[in-house]
PDB file of N, CA and C in Angstrom:
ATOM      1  N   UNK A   1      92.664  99.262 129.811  1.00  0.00           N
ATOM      2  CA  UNK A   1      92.470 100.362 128.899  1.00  0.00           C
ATOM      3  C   UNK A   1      91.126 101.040 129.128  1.00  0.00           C
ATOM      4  N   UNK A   2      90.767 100.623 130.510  1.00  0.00           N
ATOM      5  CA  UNK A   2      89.401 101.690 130.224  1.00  0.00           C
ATOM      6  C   UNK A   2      89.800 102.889 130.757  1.00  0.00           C
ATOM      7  N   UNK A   3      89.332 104.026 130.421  1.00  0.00           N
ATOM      8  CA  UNK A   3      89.305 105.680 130.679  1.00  0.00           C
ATOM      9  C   UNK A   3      87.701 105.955 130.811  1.00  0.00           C
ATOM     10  N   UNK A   4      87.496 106.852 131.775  1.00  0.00           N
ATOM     11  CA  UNK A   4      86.643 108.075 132.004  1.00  0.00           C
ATOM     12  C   UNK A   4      86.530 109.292 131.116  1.00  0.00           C
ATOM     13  N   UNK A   5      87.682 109.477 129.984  1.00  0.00           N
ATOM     14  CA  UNK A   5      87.717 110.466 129.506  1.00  0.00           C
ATOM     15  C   UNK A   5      86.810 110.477 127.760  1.00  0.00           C
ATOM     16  N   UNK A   6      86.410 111.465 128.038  1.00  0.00           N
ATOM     17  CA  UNK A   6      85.399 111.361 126.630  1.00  0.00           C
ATOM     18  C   UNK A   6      86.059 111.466 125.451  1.00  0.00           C
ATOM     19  N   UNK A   7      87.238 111.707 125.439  1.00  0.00           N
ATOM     20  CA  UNK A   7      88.213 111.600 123.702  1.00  0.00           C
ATOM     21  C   UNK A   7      88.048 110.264 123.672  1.00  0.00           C
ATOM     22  N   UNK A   8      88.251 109.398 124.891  1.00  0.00           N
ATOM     23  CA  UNK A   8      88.118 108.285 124.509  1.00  0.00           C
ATOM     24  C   UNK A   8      87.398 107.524 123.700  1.00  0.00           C
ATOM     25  N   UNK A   9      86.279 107.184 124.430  1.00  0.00           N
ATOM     26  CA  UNK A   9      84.656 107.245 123.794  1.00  0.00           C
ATOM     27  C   UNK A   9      84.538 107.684 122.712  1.00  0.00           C
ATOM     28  N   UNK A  10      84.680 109.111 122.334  1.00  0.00           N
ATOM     29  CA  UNK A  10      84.604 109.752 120.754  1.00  0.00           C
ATOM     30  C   UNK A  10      85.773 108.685 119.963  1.00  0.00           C
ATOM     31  N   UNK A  11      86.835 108.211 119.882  1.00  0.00           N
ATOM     32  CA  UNK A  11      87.522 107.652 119.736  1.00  0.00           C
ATOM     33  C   UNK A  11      87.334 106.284 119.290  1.00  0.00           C
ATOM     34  N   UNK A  12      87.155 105.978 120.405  1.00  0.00           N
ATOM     35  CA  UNK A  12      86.101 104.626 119.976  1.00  0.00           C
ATOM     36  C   UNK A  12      85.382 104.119 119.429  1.00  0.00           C
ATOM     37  N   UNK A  13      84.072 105.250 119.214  1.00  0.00           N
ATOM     38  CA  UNK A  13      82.907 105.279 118.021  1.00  0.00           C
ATOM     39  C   UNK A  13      83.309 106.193 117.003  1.00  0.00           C
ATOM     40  N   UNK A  14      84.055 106.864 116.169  1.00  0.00           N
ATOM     41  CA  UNK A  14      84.794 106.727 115.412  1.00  0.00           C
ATOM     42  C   UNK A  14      85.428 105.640 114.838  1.00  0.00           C
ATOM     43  N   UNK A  15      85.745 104.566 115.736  1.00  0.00           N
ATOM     44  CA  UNK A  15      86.723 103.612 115.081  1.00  0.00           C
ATOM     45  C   UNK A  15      85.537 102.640 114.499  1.00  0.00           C
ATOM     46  N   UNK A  16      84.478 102.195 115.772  1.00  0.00           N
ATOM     47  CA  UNK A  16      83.605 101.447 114.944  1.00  0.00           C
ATOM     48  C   UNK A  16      82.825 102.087 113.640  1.00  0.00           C
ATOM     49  N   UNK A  17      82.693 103.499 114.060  1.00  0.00           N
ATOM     50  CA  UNK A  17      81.621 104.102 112.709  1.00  0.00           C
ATOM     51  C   UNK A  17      82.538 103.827 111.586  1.00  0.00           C
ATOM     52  N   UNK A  18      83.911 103.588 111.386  1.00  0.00           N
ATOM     53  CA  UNK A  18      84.334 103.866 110.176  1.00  0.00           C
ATOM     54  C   UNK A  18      84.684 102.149 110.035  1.00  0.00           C
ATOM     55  N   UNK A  19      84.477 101.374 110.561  1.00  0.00           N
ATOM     56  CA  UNK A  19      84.568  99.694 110.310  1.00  0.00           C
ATOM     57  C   UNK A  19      82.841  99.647 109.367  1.00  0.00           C
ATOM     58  N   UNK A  20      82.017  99.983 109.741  1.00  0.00           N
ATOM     59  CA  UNK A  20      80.934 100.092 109.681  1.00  0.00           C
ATOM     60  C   UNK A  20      80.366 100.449 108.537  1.00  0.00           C
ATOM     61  N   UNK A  21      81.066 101.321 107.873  1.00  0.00           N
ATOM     62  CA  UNK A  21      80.692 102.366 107.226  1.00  0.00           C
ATOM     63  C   UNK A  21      81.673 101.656 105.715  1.00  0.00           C
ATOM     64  N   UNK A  22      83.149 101.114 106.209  1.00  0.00           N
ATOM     65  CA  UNK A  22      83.770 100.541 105.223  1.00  0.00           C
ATOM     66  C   UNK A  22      82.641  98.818 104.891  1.00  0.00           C
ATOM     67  N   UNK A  23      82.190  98.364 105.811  1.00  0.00           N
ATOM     68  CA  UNK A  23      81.346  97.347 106.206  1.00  0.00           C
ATOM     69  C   UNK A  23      80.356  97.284 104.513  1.00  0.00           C
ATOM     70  N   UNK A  24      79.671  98.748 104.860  1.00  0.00           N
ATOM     71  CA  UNK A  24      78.027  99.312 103.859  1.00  0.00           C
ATOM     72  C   UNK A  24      79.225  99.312 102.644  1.00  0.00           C
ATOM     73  N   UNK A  25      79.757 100.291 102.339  1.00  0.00           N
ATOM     74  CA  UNK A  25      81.033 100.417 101.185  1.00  0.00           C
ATOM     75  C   UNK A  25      81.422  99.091 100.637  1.00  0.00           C
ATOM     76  N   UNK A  26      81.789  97.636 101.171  1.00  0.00           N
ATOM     77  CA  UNK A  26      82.407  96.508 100.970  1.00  0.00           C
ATOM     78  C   UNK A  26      81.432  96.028 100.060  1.00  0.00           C
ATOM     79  N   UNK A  27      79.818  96.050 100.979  1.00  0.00           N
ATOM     80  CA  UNK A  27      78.642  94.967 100.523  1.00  0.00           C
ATOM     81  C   UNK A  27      78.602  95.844  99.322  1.00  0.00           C
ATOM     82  N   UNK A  28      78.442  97.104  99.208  1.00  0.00           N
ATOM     83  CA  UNK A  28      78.223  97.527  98.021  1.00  0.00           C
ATOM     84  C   UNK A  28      78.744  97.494  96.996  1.00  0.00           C
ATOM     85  N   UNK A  29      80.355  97.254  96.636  1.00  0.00           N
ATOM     86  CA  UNK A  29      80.554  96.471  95.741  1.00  0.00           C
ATOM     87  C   UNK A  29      81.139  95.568  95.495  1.00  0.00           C
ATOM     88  N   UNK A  30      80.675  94.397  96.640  1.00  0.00           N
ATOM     89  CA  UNK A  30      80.488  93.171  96.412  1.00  0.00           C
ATOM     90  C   UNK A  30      79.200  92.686  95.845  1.00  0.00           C
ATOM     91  N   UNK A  31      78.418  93.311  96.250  1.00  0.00           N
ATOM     92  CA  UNK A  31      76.738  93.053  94.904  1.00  0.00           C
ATOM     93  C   UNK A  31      76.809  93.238  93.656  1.00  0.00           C
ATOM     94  N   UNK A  32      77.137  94.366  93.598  1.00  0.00           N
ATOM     95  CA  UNK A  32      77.225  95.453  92.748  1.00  0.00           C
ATOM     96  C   UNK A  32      78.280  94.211  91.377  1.00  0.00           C
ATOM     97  N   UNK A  33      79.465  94.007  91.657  1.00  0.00           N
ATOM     98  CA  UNK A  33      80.028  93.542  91.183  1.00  0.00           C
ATOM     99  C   UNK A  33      80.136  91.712  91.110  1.00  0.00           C
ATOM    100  N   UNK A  34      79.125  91.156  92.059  1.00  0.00           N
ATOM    101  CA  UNK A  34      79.463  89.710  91.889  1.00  0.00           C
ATOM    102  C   UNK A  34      78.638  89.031  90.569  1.00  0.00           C
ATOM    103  N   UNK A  35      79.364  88.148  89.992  1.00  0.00           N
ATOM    104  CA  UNK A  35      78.955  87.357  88.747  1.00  0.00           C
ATOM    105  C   UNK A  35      77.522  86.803  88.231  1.00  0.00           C
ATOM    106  N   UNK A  36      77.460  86.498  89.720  1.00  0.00           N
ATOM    107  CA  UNK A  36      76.405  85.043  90.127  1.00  0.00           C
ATOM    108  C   UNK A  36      75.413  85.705  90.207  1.00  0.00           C
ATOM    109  N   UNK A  37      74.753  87.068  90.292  1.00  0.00           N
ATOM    110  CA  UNK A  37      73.624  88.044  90.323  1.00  0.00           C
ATOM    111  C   UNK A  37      73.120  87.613  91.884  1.00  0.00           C
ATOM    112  N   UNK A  38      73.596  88.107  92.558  1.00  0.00           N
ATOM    113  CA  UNK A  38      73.736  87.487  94.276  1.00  0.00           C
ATOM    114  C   UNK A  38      72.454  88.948  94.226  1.00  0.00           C
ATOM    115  N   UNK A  39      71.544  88.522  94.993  1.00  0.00           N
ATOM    116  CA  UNK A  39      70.003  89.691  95.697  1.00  0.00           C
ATOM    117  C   UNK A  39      70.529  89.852  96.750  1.00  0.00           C
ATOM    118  N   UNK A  40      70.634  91.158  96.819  1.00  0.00           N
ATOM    119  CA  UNK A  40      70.735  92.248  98.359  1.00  0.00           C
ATOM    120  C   UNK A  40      69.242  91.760  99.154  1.00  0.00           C
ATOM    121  N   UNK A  41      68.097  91.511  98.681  1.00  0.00           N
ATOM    122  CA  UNK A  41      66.881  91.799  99.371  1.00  0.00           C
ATOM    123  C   UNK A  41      66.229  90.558  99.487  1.00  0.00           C
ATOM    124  N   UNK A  42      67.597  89.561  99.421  1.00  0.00           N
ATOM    125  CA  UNK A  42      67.145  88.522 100.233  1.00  0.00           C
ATOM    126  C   UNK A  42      67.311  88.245 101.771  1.00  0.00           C
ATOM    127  N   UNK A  43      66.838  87.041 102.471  1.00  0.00           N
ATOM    128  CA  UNK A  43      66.888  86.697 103.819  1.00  0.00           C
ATOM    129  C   UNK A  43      68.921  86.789 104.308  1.00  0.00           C
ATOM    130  N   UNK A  44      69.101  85.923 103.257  1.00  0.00           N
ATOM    131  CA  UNK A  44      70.980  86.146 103.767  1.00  0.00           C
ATOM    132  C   UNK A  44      71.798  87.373 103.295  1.00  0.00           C
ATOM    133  N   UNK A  45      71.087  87.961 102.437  1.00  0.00           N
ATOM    134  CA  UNK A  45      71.783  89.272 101.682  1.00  0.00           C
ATOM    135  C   UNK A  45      71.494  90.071 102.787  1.00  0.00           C
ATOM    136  N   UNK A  46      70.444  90.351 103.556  1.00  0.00           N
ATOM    137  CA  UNK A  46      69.803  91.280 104.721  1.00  0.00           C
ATOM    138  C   UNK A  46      70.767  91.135 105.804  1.00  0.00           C
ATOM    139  N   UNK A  47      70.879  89.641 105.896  1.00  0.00           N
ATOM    140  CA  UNK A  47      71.437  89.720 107.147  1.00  0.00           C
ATOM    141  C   UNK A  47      73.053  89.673 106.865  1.00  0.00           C
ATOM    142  N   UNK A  48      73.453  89.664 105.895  1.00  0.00           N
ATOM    143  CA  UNK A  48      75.137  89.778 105.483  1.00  0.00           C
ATOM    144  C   UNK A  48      75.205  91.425 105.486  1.00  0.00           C
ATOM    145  N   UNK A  49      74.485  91.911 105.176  1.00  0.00           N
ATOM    146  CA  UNK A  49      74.604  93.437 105.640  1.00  0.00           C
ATOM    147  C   UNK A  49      74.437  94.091 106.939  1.00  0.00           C
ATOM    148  N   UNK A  50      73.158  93.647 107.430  1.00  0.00           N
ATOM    149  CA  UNK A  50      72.920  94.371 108.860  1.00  0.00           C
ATOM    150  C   UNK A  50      74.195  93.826 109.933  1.00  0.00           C
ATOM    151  N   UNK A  51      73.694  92.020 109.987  1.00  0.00           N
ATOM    152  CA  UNK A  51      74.435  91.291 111.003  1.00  0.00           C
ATOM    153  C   UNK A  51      76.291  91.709 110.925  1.00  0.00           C
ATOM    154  N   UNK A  52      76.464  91.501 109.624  1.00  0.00           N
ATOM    155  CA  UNK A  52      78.187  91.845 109.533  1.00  0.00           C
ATOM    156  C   UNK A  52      78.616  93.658 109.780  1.00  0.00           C
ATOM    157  N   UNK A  53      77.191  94.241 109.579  1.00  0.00           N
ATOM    158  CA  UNK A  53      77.799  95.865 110.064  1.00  0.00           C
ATOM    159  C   UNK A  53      78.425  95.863 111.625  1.00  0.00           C
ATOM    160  N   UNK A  54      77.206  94.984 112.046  1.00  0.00           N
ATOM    161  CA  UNK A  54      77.555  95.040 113.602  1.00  0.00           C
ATOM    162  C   UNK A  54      78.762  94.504 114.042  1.00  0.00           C
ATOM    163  N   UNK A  55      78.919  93.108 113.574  1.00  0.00           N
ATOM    164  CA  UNK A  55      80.406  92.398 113.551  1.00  0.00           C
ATOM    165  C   UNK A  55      81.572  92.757 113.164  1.00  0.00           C
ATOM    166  N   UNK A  56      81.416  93.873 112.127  1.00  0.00           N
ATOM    167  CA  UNK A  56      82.454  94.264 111.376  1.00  0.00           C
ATOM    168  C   UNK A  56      82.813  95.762 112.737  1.00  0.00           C
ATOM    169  N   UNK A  57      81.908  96.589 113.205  1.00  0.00           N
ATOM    170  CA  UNK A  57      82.282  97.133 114.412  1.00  0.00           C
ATOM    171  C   UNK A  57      83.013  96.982 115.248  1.00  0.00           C
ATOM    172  N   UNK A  58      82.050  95.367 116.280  1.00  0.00           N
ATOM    173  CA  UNK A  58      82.670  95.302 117.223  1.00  0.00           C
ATOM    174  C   UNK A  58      84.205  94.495 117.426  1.00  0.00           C
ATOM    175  N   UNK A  59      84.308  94.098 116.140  1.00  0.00           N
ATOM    176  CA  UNK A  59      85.762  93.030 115.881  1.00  0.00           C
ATOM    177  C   UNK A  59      86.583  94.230 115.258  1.00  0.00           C
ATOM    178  N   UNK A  60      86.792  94.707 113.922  1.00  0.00           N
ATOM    179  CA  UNK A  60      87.673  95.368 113.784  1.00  0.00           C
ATOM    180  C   UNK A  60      87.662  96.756 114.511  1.00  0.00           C
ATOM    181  N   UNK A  61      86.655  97.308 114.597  1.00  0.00           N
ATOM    182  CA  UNK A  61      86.573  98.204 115.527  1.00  0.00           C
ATOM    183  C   UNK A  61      87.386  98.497 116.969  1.00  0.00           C
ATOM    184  N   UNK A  62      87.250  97.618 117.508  1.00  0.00           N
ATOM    185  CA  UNK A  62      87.832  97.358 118.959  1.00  0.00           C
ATOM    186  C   UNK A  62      89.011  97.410 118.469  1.00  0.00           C
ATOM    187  N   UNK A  63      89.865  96.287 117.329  1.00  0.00           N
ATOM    188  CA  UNK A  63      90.946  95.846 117.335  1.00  0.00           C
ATOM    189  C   UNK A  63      92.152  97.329 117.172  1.00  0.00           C
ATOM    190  N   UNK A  64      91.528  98.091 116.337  1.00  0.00           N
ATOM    191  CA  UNK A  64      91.866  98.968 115.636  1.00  0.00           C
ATOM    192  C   UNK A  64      91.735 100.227 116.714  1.00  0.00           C
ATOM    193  N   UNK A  65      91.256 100.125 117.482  1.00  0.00           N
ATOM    194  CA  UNK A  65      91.062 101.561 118.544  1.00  0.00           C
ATOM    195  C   UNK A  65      92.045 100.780 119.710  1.00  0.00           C
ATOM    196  N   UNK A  66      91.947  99.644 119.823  1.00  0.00           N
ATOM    197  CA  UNK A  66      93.165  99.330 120.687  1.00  0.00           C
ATOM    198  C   UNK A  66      94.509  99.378 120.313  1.00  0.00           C
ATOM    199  N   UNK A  67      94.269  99.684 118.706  1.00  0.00           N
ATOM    200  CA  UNK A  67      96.021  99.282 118.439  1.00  0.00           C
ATOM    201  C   UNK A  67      96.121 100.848 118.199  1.00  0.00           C
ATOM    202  N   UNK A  68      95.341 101.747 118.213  1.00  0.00           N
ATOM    203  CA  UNK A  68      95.839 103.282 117.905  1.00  0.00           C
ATOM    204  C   UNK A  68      96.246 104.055 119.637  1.00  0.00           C
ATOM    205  N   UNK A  69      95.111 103.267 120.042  1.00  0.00           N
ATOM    206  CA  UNK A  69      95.737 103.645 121.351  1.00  0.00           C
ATOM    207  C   UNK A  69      97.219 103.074 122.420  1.00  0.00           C
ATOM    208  N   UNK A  70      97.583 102.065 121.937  1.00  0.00           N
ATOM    209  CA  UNK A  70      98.699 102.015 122.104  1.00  0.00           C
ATOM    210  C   UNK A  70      99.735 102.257 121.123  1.00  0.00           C
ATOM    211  N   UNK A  71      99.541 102.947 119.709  1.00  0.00           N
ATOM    212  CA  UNK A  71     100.044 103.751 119.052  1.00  0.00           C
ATOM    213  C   UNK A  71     100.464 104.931 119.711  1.00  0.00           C
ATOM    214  N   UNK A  72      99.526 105.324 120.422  1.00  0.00           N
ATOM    215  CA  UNK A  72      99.204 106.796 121.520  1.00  0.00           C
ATOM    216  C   UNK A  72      99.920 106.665 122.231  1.00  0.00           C
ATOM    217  N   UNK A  73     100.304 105.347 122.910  1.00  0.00           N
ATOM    218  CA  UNK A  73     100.960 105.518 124.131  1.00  0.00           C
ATOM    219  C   UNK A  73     102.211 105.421 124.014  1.00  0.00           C
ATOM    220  N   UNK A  74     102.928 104.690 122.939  1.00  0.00           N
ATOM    221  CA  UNK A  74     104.097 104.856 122.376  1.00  0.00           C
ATOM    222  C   UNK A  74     104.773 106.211 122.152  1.00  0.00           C
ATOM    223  N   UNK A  75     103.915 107.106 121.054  1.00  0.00           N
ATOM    224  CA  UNK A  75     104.245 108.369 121.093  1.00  0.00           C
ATOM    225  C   UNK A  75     104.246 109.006 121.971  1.00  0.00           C
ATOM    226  N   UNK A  76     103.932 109.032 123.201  1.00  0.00           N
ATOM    227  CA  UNK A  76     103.773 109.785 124.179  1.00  0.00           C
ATOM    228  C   UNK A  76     105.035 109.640 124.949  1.00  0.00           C
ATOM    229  N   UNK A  77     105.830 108.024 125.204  1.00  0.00           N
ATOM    230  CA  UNK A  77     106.911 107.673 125.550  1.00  0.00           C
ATOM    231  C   UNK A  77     108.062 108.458 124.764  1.00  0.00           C
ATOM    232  N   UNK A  78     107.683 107.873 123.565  1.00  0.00           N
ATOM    233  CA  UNK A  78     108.771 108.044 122.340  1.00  0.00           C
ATOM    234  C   UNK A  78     109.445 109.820 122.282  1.00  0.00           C
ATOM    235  N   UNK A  79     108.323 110.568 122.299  1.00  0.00           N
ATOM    236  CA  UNK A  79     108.452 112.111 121.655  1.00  0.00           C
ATOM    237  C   UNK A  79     108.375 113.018 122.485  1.00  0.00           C
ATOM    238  N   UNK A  80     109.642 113.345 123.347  1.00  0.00           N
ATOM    239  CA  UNK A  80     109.860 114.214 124.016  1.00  0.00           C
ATOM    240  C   UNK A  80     109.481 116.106 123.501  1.00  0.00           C
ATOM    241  N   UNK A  81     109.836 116.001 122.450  1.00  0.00           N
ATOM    242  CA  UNK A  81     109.036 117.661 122.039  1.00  0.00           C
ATOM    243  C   UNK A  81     108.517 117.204 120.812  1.00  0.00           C
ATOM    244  N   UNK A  82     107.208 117.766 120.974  1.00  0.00           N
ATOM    245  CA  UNK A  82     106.386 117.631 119.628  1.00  0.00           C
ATOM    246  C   UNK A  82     106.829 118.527 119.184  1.00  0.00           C
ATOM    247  N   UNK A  83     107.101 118.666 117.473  1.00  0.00           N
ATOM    248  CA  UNK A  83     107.428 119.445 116.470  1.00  0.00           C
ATOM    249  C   UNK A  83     107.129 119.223 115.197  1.00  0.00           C
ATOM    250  N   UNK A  84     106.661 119.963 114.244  1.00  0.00           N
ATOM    251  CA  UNK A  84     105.665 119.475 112.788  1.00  0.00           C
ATOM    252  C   UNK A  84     106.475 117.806 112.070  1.00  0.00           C
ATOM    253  N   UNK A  85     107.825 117.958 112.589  1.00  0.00           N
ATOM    254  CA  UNK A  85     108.321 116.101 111.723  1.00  0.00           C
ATOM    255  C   UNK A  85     107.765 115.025 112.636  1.00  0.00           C
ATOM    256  N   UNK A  86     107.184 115.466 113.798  1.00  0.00           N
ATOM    257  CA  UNK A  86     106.442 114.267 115.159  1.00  0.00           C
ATOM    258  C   UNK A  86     105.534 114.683 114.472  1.00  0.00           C
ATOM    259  N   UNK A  87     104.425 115.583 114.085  1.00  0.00           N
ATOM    260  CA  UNK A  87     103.467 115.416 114.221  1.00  0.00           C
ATOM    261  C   UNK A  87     102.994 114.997 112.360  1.00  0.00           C
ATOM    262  N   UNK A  88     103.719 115.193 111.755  1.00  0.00           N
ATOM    263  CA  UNK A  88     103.778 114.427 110.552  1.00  0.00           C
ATOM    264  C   UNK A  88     103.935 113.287 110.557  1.00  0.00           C
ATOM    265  N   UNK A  89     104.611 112.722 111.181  1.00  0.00           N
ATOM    266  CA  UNK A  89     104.852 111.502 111.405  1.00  0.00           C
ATOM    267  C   UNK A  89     103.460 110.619 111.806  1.00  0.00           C
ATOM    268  N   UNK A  90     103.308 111.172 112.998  1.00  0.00           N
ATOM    269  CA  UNK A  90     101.965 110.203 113.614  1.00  0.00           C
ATOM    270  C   UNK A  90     100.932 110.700 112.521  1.00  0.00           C
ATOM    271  N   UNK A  91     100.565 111.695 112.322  1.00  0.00           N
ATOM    272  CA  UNK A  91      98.994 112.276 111.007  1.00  0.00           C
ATOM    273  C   UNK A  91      99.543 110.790 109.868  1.00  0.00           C
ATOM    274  N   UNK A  92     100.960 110.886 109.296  1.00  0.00           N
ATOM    275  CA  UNK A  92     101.025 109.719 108.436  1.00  0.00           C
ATOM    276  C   UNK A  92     100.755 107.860 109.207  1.00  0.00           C
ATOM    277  N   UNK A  93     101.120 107.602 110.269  1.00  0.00           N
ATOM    278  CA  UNK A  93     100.543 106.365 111.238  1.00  0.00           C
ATOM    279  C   UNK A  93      98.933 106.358 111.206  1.00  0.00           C
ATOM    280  N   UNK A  94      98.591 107.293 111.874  1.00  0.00           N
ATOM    281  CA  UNK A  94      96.854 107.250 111.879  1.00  0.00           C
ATOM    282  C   UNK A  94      96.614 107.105 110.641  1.00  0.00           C
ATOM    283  N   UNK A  95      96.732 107.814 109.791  1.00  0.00           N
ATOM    284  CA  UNK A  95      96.233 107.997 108.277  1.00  0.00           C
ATOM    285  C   UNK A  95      96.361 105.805 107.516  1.00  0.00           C
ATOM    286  N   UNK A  96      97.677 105.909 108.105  1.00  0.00           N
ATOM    287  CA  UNK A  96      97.960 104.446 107.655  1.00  0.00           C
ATOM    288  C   UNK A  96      97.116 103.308 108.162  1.00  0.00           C
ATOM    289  N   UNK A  97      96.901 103.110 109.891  1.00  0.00           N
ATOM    290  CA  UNK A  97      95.939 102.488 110.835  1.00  0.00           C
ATOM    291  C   UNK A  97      94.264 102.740 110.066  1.00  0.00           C
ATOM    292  N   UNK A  98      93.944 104.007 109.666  1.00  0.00           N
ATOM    293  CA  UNK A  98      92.834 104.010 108.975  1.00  0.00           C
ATOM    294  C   UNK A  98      92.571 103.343 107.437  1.00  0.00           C
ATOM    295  N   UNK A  99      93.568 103.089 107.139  1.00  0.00           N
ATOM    296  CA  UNK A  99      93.630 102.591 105.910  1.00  0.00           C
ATOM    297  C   UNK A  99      93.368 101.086 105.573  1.00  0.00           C
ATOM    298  N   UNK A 100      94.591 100.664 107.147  1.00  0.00           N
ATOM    299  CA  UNK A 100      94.404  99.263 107.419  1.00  0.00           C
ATOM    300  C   UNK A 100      93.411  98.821 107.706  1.00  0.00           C
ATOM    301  N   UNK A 101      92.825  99.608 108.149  1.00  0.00           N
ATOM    302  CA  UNK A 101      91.206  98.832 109.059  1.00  0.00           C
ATOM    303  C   UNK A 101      90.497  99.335 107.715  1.00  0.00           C
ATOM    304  N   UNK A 102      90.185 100.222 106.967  1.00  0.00           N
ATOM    305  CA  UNK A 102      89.209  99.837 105.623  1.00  0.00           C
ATOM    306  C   UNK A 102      89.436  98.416 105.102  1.00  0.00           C
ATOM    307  N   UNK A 103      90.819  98.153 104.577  1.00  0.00           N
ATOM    308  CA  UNK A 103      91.154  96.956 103.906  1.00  0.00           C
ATOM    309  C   UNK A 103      90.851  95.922 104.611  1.00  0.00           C
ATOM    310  N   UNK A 104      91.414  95.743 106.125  1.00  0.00           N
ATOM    311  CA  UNK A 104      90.755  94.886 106.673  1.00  0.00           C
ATOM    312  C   UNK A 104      89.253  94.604 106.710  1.00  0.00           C
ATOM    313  N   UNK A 105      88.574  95.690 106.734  1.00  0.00           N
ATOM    314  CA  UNK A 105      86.911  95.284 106.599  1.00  0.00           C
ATOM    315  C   UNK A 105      86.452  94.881 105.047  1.00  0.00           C
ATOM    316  N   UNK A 106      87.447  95.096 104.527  1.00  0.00           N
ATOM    317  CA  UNK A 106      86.878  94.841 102.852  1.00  0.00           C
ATOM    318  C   UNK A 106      87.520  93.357 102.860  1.00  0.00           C
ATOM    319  N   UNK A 107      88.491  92.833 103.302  1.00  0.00           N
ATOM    320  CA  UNK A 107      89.074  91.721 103.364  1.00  0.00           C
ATOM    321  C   UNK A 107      87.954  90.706 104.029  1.00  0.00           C
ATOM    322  N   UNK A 108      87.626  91.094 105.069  1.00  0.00           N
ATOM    323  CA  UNK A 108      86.454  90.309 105.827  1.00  0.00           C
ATOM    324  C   UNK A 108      85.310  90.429 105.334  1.00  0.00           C
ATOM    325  N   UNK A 109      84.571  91.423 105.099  1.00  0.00           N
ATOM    326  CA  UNK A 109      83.901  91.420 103.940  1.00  0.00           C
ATOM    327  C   UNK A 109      83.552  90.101 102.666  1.00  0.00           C
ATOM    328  N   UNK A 110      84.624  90.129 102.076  1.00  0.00           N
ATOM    329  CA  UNK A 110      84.759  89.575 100.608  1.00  0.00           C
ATOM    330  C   UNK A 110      84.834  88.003 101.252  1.00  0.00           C
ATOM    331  N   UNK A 111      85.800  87.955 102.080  1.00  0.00           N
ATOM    332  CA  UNK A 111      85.796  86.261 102.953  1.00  0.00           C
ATOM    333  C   UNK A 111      84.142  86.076 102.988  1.00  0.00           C
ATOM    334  N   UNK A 112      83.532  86.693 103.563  1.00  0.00           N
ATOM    335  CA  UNK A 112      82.201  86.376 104.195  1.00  0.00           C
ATOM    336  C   UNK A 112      81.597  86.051 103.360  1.00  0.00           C
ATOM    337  N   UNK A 113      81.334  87.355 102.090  1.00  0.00           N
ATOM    338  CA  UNK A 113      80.531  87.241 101.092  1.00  0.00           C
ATOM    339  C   UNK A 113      80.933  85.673 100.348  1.00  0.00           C
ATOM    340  N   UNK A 114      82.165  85.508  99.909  1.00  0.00           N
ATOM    341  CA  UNK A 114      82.486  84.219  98.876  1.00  0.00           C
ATOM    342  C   UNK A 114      81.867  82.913 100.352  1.00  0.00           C
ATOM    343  N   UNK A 115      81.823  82.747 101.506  1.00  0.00           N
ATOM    344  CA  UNK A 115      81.603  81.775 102.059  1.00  0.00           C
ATOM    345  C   UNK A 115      80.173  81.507 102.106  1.00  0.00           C
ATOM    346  N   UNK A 116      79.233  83.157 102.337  1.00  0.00           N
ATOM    347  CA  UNK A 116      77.735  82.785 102.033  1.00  0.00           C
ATOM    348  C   UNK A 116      77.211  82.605 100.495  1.00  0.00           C
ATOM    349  N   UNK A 117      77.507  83.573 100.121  1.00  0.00           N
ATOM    350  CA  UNK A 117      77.305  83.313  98.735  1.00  0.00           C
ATOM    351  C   UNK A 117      77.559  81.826  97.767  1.00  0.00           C
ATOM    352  N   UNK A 118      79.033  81.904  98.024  1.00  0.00           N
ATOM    353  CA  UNK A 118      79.198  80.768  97.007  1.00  0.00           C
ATOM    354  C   UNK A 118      79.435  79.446  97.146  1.00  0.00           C
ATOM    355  N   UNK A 119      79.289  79.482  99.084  1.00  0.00           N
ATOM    356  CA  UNK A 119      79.427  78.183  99.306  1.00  0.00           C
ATOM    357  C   UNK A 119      80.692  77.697  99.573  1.00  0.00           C
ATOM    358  N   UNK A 120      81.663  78.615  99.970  1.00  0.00           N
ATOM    359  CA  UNK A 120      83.144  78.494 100.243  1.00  0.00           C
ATOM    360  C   UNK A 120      84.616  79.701 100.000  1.00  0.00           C
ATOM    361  N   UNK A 121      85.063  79.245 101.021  1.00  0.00           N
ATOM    362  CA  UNK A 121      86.171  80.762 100.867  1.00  0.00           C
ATOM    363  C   UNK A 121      87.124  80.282  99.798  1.00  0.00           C
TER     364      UNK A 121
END
């Protein structure tokens, strides 16, 4: 799956910026909302934010730009003439794939947080 082509790339960092970004969104209200008065501006609160932005990138990130791109390549097999019910179709897939990968980062997220935090998933 590697390409030369720069949709790619844009593609790609897109997928991590928005793992990333659901990543900052997760911690925030997982603080925000945990019981136990858990500190953001501690040594493990710091690094459950910075360290898991990055992790939360390069794991769901990847996973999620690999599975749209062979989303891509399906449609490309599949859809002999594009026409607004193809292209409704896939806008509703992507839309869905983006959805999945928020939840998934909020899912991993919340795992992480209950395992540092509280001492177990």
């Amino acid at each position: 799956m590697v390409s030369n082509d720069p949709i790619y790339d844009d593609q790609k960092n897109a997928s991590g910026g928005l793992a990333s970004i659901a990543w900052l969104l997760s911690c925030a209200y997982l603080y925000f909302t945990a019981p136990n008065g858990t500190h953001l501006f501690s040594l493990f609160g710091l690094g459950f934010v910075i360290i898991g932005m990055f992790v939360a990138a390069i794991l769901i990130g990847i996973v999620f730009y690999i599975v749209q791109r062979i989303v891509g390549k399906i449609a490309i097999l599949v859809g002999a003439k594009p026409n607004s019910t193809w292209r409704t179709i896939l806008w509703l897939v992507g839309f869905a794939l983006m959805a999945a990968q928020i939840l998934a980062t909020f899912i991993l997220a919340n795992w992480a947080f209950n395992l540092i935090f509280s001492g177990g998933a």
